[in-house]
N, C-alpha and C. Protein backbone atom coordinates (compact mmCIF):
# COMPACT_ATOMS: atom_id res chain seq x y z
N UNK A 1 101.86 138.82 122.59
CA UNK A 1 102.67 138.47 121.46
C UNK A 1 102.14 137.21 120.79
N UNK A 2 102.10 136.11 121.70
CA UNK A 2 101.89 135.02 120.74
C UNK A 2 102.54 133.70 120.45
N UNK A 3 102.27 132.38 120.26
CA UNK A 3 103.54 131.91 119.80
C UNK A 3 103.29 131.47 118.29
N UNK A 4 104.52 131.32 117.47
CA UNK A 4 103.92 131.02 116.15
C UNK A 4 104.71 129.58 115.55
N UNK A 5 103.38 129.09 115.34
CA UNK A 5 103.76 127.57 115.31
C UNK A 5 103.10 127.39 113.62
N UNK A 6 104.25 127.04 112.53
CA UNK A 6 103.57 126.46 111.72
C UNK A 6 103.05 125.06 111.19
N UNK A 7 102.01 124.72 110.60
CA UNK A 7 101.24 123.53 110.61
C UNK A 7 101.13 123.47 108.97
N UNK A 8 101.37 122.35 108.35
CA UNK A 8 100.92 122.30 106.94
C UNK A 8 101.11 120.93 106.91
N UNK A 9 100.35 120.66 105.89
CA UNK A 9 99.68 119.34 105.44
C UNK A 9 100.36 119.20 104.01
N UNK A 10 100.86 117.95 103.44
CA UNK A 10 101.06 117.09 102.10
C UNK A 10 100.37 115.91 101.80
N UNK A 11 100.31 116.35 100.89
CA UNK A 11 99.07 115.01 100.45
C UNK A 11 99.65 114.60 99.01
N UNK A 12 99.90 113.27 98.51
CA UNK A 12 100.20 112.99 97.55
C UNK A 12 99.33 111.49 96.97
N UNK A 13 98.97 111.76 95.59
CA UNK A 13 98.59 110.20 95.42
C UNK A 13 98.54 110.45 93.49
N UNK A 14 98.25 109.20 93.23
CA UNK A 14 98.64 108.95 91.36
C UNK A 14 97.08 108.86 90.84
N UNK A 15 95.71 109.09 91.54
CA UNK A 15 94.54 109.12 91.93
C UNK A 15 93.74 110.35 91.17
N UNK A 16 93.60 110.69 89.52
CA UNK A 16 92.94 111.53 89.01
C UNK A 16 91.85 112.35 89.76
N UNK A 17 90.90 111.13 89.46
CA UNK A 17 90.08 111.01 90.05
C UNK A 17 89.75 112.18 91.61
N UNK A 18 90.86 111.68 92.65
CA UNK A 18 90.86 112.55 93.61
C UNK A 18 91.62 113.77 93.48
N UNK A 19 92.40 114.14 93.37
CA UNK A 19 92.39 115.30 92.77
C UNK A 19 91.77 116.37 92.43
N UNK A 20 90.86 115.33 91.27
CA UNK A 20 89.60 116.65 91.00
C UNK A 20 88.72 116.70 91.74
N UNK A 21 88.52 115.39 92.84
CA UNK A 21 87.60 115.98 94.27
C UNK A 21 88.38 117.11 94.83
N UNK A 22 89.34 117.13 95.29
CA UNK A 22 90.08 118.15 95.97
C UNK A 22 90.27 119.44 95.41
N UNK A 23 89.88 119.25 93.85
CA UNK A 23 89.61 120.68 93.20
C UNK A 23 88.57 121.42 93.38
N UNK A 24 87.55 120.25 93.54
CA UNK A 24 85.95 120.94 94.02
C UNK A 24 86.21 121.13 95.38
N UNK A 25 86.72 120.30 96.26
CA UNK A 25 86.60 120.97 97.54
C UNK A 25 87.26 122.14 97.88
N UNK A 26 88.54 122.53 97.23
CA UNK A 26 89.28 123.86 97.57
C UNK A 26 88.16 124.81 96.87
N UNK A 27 87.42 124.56 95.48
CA UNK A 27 86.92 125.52 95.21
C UNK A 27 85.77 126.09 95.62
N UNK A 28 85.29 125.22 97.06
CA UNK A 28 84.02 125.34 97.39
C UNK A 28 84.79 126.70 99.26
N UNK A 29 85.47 126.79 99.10
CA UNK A 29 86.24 127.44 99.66
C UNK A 29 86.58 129.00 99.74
N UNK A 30 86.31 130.05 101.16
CA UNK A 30 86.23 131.45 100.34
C UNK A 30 88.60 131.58 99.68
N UNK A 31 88.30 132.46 99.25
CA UNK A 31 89.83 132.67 98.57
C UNK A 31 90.29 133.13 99.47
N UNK A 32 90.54 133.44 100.77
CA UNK A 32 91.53 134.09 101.84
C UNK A 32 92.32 132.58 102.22
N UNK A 33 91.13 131.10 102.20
CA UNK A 33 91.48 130.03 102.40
C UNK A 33 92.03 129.03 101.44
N UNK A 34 91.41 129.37 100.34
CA UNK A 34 91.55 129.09 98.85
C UNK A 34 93.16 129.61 98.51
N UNK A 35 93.74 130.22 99.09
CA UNK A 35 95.07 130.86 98.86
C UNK A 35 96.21 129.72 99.56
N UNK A 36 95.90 128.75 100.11
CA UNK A 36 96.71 128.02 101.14
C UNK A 36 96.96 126.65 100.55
N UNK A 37 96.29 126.64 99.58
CA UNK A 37 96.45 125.63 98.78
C UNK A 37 97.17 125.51 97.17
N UNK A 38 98.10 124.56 97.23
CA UNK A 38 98.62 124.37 95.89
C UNK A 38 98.60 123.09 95.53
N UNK A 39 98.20 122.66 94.18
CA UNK A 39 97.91 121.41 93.60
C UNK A 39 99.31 121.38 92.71
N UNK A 40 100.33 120.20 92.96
CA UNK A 40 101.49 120.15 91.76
C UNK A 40 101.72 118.95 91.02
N UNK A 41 102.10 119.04 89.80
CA UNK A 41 102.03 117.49 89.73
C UNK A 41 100.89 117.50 88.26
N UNK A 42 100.78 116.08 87.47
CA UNK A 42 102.00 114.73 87.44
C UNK A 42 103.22 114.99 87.41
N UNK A 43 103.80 114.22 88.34
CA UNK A 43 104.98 114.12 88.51
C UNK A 43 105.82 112.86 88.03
N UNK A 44 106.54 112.13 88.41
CA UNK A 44 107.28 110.73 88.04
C UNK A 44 106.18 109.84 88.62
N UNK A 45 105.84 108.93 87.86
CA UNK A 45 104.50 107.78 87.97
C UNK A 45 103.63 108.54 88.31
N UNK A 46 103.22 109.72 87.64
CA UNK A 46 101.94 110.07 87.47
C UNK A 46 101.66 110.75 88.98
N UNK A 47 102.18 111.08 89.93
CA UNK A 47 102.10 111.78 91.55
C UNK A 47 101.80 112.67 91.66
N UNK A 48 100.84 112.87 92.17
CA UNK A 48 100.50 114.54 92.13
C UNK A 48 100.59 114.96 93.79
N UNK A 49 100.70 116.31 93.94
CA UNK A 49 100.98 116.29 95.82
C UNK A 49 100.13 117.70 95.87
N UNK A 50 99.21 117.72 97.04
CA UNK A 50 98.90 118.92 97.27
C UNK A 50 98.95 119.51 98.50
N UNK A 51 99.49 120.88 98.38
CA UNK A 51 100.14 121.16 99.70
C UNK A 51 98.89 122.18 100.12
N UNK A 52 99.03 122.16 101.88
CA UNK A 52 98.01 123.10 102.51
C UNK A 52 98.93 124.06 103.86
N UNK A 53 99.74 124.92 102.99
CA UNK A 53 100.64 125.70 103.49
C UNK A 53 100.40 125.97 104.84
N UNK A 54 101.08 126.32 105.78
CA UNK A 54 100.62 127.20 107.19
C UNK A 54 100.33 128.59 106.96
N UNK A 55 99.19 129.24 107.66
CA UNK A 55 98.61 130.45 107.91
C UNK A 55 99.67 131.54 107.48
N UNK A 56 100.80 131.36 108.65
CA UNK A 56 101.15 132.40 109.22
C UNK A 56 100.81 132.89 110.27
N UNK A 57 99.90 132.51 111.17
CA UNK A 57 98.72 133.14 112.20
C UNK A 57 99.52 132.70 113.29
N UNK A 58 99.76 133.62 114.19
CA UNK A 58 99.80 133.32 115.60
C UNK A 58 99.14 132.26 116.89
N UNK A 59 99.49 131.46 117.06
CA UNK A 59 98.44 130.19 117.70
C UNK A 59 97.63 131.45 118.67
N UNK A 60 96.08 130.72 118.51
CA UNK A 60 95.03 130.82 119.26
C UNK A 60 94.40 132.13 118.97
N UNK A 61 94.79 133.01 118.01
CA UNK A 61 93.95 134.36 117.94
C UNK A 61 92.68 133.39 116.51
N UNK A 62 92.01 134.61 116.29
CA UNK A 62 90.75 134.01 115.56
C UNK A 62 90.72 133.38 114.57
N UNK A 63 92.23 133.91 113.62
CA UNK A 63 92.17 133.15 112.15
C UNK A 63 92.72 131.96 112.20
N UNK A 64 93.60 132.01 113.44
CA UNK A 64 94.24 130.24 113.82
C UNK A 64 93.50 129.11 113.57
N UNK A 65 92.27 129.49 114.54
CA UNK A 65 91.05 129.02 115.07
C UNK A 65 90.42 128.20 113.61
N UNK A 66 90.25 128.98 112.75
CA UNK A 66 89.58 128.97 111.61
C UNK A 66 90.28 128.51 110.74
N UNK A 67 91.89 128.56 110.95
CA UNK A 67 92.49 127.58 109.53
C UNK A 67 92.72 125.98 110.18
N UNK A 68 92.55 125.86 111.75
CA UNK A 68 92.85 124.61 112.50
C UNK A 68 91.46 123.71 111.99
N UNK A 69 90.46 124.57 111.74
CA UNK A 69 88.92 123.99 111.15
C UNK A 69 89.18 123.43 110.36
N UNK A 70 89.64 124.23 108.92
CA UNK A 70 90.65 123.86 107.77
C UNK A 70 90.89 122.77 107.69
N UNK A 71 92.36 122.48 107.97
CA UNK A 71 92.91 121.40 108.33
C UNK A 71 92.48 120.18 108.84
N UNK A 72 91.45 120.39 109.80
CA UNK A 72 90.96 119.29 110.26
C UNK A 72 89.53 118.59 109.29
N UNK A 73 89.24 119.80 108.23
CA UNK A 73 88.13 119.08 107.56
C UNK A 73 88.87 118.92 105.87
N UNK A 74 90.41 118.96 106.17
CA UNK A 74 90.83 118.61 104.90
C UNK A 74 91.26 117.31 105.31
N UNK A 75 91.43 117.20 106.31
CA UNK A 75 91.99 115.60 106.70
C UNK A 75 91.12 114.98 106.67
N UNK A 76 89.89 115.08 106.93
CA UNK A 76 88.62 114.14 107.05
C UNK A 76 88.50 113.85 105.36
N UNK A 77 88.45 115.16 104.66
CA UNK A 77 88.58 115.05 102.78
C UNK A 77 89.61 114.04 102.30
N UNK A 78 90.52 114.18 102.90
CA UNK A 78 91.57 113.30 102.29
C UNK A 78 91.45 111.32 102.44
N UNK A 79 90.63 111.71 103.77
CA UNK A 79 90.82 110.62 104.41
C UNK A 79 89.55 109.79 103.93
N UNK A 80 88.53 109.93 103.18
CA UNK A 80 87.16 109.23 103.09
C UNK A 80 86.80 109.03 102.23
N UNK A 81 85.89 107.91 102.18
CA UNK A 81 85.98 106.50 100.95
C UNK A 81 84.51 107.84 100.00
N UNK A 82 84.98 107.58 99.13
CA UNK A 82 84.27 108.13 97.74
C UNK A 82 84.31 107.26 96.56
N UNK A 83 83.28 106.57 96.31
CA UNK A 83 83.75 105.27 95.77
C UNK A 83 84.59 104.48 95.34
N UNK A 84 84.83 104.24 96.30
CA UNK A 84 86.03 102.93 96.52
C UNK A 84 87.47 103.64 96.74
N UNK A 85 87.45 105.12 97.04
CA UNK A 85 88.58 105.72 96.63
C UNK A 85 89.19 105.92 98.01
N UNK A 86 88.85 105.57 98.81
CA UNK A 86 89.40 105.78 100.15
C UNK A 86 91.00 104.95 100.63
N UNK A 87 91.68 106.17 101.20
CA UNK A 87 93.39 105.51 100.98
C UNK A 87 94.40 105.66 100.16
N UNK A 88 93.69 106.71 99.26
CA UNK A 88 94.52 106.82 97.87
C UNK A 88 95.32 107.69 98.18
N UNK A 89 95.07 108.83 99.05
CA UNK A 89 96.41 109.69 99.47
C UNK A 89 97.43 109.29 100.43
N UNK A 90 98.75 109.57 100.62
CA UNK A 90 99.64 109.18 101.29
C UNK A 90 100.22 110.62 102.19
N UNK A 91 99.68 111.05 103.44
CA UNK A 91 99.45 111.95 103.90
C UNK A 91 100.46 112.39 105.30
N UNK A 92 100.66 113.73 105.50
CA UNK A 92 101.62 113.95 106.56
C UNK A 92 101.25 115.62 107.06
N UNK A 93 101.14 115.43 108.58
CA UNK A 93 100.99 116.58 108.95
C UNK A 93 102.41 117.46 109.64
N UNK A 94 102.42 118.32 109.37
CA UNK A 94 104.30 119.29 109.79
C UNK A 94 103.64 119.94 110.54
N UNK A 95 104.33 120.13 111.30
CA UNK A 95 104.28 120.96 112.66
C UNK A 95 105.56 121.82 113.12
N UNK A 96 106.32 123.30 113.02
CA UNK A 96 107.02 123.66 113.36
C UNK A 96 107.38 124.79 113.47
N UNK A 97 108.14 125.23 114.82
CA UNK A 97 108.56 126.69 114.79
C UNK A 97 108.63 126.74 115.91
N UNK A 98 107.84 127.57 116.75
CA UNK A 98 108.83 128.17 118.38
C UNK A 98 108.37 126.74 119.21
């Protein structure tokens, strides 16, 4: 069976600039993964938030595996200085379900 645990990521910052990194990086992305992502926003002072939904996937079968990759190389994206831009997101990882 499985257990199913969902995981999603928010990312928010007032940071143009990053943004449209994060546009190139989702778009460098195939679309099965490219689908997990939503960019929303300006919002009030200019906020933009982008969400990196959960799978749906059952922990530990193959596509888990492969969106946990995901995640972990969107956090490294979010997280690293691109001139001078490092810090600009204000970031949170969710974790929940069985």
């Amino acid at each position: 069976m499985g257990i199913m645990n969902h995981e999603a990521i928010l990312a928010t910052t007032w940071c143009e600039h990053c943004i449209e990194r994060a546009k190139r990086f989702i778009d460098k992305l195939p679309d099965d993964q490219k689908q997990l992502f939503t960019i929303m926003g300006p919002f009030t002072n200019g906020m933009f938030t982008i969400i990196l939904a959960p799978s749906g996937c059952k922990k530990h079968c193959p596509e888990d595996e492969k969106i946990s990759i995901l995640r972990n190389e969107f956090i490294g994206f979010i997280n690293q200085d691109d001139e001078g831009h490092m810090g600009y997101f204000s970031w949170v990882e969710v974790s929940y379900g069985e």
